[in-house]
N, C-alpha and C. Protein backbone atom coordinates (compact mmCIF):
# COMPACT_ATOMS: atom_id res chain seq x y z
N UNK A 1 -14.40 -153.79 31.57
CA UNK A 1 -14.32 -152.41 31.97
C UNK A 1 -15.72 -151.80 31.95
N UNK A 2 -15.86 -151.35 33.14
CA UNK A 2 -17.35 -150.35 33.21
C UNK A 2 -17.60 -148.69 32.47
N UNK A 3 -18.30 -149.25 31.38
CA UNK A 3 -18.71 -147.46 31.05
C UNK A 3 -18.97 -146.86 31.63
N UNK A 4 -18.28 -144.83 31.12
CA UNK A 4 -18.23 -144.39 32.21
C UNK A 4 -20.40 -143.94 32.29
N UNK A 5 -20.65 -143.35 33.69
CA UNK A 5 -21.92 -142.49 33.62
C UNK A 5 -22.26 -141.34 31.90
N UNK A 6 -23.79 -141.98 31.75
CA UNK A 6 -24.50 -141.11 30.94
C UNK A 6 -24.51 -140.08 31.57
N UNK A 7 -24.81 -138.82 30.77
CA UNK A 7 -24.96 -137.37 30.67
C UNK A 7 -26.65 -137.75 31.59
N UNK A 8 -27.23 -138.63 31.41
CA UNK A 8 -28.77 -138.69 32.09
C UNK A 8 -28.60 -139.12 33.33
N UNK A 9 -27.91 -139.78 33.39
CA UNK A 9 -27.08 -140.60 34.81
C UNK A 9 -26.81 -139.36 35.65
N UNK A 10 -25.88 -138.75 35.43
CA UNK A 10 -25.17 -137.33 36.21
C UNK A 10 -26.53 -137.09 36.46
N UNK A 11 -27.18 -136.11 35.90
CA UNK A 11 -28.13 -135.48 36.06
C UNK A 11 -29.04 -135.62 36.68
N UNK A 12 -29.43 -136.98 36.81
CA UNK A 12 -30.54 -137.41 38.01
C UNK A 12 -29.87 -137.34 38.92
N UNK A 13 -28.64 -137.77 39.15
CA UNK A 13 -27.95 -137.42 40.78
C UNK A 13 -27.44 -136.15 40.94
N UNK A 14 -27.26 -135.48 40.16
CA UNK A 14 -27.61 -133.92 40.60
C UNK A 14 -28.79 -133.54 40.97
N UNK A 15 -29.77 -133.93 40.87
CA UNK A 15 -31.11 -133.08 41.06
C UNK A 15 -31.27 -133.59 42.63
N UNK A 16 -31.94 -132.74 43.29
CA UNK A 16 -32.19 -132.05 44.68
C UNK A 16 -33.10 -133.25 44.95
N UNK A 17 -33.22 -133.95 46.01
CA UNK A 17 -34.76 -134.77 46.35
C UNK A 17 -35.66 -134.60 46.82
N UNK A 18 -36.36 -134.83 46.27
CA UNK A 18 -38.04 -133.90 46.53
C UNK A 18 -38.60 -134.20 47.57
N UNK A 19 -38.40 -135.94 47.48
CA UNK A 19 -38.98 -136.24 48.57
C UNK A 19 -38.14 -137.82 49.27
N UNK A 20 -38.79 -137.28 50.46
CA UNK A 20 -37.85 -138.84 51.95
C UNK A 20 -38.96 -139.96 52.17
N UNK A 21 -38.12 -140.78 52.33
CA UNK A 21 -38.32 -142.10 52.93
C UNK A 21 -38.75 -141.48 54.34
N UNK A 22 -39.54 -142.89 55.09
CA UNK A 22 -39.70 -142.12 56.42
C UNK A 22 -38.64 -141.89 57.26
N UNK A 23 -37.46 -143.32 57.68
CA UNK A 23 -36.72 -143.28 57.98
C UNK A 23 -35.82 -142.34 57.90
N UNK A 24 -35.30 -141.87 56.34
CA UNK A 24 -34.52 -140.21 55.93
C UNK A 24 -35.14 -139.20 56.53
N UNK A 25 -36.73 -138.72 56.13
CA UNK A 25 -37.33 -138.11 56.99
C UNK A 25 -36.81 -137.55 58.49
N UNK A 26 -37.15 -138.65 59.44
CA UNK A 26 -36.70 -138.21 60.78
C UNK A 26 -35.13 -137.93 60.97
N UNK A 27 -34.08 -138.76 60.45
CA UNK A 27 -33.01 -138.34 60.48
C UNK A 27 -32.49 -136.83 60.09
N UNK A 28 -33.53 -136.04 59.20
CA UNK A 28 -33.46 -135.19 58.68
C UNK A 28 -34.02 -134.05 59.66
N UNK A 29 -34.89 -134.36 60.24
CA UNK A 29 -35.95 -133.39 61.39
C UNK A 29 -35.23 -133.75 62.58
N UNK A 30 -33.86 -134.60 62.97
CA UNK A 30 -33.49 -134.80 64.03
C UNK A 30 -33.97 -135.34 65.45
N UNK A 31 -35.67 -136.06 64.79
CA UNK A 31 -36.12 -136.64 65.52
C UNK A 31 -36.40 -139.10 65.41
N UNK A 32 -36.70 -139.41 66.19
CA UNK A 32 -37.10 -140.84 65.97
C UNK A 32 -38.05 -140.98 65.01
N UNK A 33 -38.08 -141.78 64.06
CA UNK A 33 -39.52 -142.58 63.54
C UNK A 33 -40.93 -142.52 64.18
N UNK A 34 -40.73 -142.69 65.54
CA UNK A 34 -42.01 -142.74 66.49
C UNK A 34 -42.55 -141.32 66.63
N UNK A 35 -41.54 -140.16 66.63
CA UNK A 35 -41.68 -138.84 67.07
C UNK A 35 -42.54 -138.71 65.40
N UNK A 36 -41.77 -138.81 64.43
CA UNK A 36 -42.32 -138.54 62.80
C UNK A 36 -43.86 -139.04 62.53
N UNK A 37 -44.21 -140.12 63.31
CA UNK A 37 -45.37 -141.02 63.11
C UNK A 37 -46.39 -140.26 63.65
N UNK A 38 -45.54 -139.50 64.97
CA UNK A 38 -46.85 -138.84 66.08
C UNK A 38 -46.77 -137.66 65.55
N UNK A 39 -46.37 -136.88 64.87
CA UNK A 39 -46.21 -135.45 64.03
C UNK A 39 -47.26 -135.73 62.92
N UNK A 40 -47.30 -136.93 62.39
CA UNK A 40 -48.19 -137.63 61.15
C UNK A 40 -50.03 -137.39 61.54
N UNK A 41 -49.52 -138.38 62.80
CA UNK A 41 -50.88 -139.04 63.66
C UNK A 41 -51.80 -137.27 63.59
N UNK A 42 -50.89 -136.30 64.70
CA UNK A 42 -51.56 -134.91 65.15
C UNK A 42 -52.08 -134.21 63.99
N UNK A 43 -51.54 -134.54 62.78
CA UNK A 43 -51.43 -133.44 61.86
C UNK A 43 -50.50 -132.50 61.23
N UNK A 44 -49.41 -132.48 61.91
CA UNK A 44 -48.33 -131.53 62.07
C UNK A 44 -47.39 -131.69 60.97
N UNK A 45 -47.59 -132.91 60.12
CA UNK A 45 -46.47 -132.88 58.81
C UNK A 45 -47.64 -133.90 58.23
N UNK A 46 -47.76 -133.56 57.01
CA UNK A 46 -48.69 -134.34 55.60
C UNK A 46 -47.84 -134.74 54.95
N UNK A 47 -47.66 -136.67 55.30
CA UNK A 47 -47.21 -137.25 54.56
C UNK A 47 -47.93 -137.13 53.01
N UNK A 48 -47.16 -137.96 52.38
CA UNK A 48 -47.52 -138.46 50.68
C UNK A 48 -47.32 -139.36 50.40
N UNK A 49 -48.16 -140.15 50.10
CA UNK A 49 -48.23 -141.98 49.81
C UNK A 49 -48.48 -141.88 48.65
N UNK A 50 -47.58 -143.24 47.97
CA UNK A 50 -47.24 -143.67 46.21
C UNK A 50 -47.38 -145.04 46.86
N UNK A 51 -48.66 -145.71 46.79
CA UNK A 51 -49.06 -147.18 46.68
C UNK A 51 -48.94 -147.31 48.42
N UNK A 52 -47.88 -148.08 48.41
CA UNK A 52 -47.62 -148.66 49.62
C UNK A 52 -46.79 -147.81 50.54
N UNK A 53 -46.14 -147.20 49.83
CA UNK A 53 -44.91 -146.29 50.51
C UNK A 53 -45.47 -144.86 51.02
N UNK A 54 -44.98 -144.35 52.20
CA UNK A 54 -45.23 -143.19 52.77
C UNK A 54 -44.25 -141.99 52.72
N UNK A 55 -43.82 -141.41 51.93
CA UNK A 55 -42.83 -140.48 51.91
C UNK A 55 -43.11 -138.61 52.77
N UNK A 56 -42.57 -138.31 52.63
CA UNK A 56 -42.16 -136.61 53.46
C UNK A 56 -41.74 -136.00 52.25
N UNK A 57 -42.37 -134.70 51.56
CA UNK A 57 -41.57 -134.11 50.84
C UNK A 57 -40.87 -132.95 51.19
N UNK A 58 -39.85 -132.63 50.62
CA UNK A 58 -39.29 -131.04 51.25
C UNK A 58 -39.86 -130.41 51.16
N UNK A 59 -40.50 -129.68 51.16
CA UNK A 59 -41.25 -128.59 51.11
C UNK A 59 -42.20 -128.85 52.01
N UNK A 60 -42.65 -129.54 52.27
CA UNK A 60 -43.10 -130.20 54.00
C UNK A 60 -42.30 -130.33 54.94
N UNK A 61 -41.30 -130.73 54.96
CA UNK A 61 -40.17 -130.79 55.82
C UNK A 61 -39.99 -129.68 55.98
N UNK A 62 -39.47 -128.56 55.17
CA UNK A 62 -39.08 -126.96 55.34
C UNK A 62 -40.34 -126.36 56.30
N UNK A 63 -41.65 -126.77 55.66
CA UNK A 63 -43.06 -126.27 56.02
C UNK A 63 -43.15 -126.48 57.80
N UNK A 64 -43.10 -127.73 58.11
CA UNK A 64 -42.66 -128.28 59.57
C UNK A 64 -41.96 -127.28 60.11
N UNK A 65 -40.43 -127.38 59.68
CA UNK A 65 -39.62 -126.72 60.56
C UNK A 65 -40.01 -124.87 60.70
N UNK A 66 -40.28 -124.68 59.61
CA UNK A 66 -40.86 -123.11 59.65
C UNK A 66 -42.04 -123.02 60.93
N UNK A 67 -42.53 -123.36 61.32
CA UNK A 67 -43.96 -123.48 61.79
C UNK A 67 -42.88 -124.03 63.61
N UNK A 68 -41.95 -124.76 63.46
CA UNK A 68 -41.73 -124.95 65.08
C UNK A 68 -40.53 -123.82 65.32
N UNK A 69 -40.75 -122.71 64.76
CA UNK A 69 -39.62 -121.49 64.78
C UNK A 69 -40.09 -120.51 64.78
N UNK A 70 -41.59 -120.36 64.50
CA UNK A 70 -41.86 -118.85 64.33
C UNK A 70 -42.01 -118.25 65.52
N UNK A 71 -42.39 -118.53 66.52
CA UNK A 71 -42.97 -117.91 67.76
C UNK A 71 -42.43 -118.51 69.19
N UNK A 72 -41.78 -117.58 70.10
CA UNK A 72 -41.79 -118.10 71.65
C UNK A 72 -42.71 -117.93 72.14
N UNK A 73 -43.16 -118.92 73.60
CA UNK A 73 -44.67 -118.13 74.38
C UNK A 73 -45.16 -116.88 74.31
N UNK A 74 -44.06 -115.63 74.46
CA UNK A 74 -44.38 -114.06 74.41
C UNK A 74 -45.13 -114.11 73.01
N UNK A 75 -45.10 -114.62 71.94
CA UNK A 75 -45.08 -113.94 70.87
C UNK A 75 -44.25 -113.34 69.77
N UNK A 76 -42.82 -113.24 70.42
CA UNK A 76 -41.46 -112.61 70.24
C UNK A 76 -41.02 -114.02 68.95
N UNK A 77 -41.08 -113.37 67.41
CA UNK A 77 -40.47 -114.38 66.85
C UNK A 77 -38.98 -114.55 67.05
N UNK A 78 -38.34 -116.13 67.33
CA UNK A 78 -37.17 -116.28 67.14
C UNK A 78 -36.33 -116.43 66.17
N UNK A 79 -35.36 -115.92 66.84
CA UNK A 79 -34.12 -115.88 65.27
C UNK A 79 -33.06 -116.43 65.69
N UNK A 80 -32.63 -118.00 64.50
CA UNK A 80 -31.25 -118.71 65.11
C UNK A 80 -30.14 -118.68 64.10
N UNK A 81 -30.07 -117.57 63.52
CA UNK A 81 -29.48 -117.17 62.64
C UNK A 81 -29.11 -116.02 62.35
N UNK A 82 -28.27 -115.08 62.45
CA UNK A 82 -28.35 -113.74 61.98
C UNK A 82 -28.60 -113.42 60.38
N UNK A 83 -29.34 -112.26 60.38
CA UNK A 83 -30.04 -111.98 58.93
C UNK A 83 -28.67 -111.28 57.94
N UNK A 84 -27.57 -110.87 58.64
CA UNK A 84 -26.79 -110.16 57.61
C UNK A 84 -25.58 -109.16 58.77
């Protein structure tokens, strides 16, 4: 019989993830790997590398998407959401 989960166990899988894989990444931005790489390449999202691995953190991800929402050609910020 398998014991059940530690109180430390729960808790790490409660906590929010900071940061994506690349692959999670794009699935997350609703774009390809290739699209994420060329967002990388331009400048437009600052990955974070731990050794070998290249991760996306949220707060980059949020940072991204904030930045392809603020403005139409006019200038006129868009809103895809109502405020209240």
């Amino acid at each position: 019989m398998r014991p059940q989960n530690s109180t430390s166990e729960v808790a790490a899988n409660s906590l929010p993830a900071l940061r994506f894989e690349m692959p999670e990444a794009a699935q997350i931005l609703r774009m390809s790997r290739a699209q994420l790489y060329n967002r990388i390449h331009e400048g437009s999202i600052k990955p974070q590398k731990d050794g070998t691995r290249t991760y996306i953190t949220r707060v980059e991800l949020e940072r991204y998407v904030e930045s392809c929402g603020t403005s139409t050609p006019g200038g006129t910020p868009r809103r895809y959401f109502s405020t209240g």
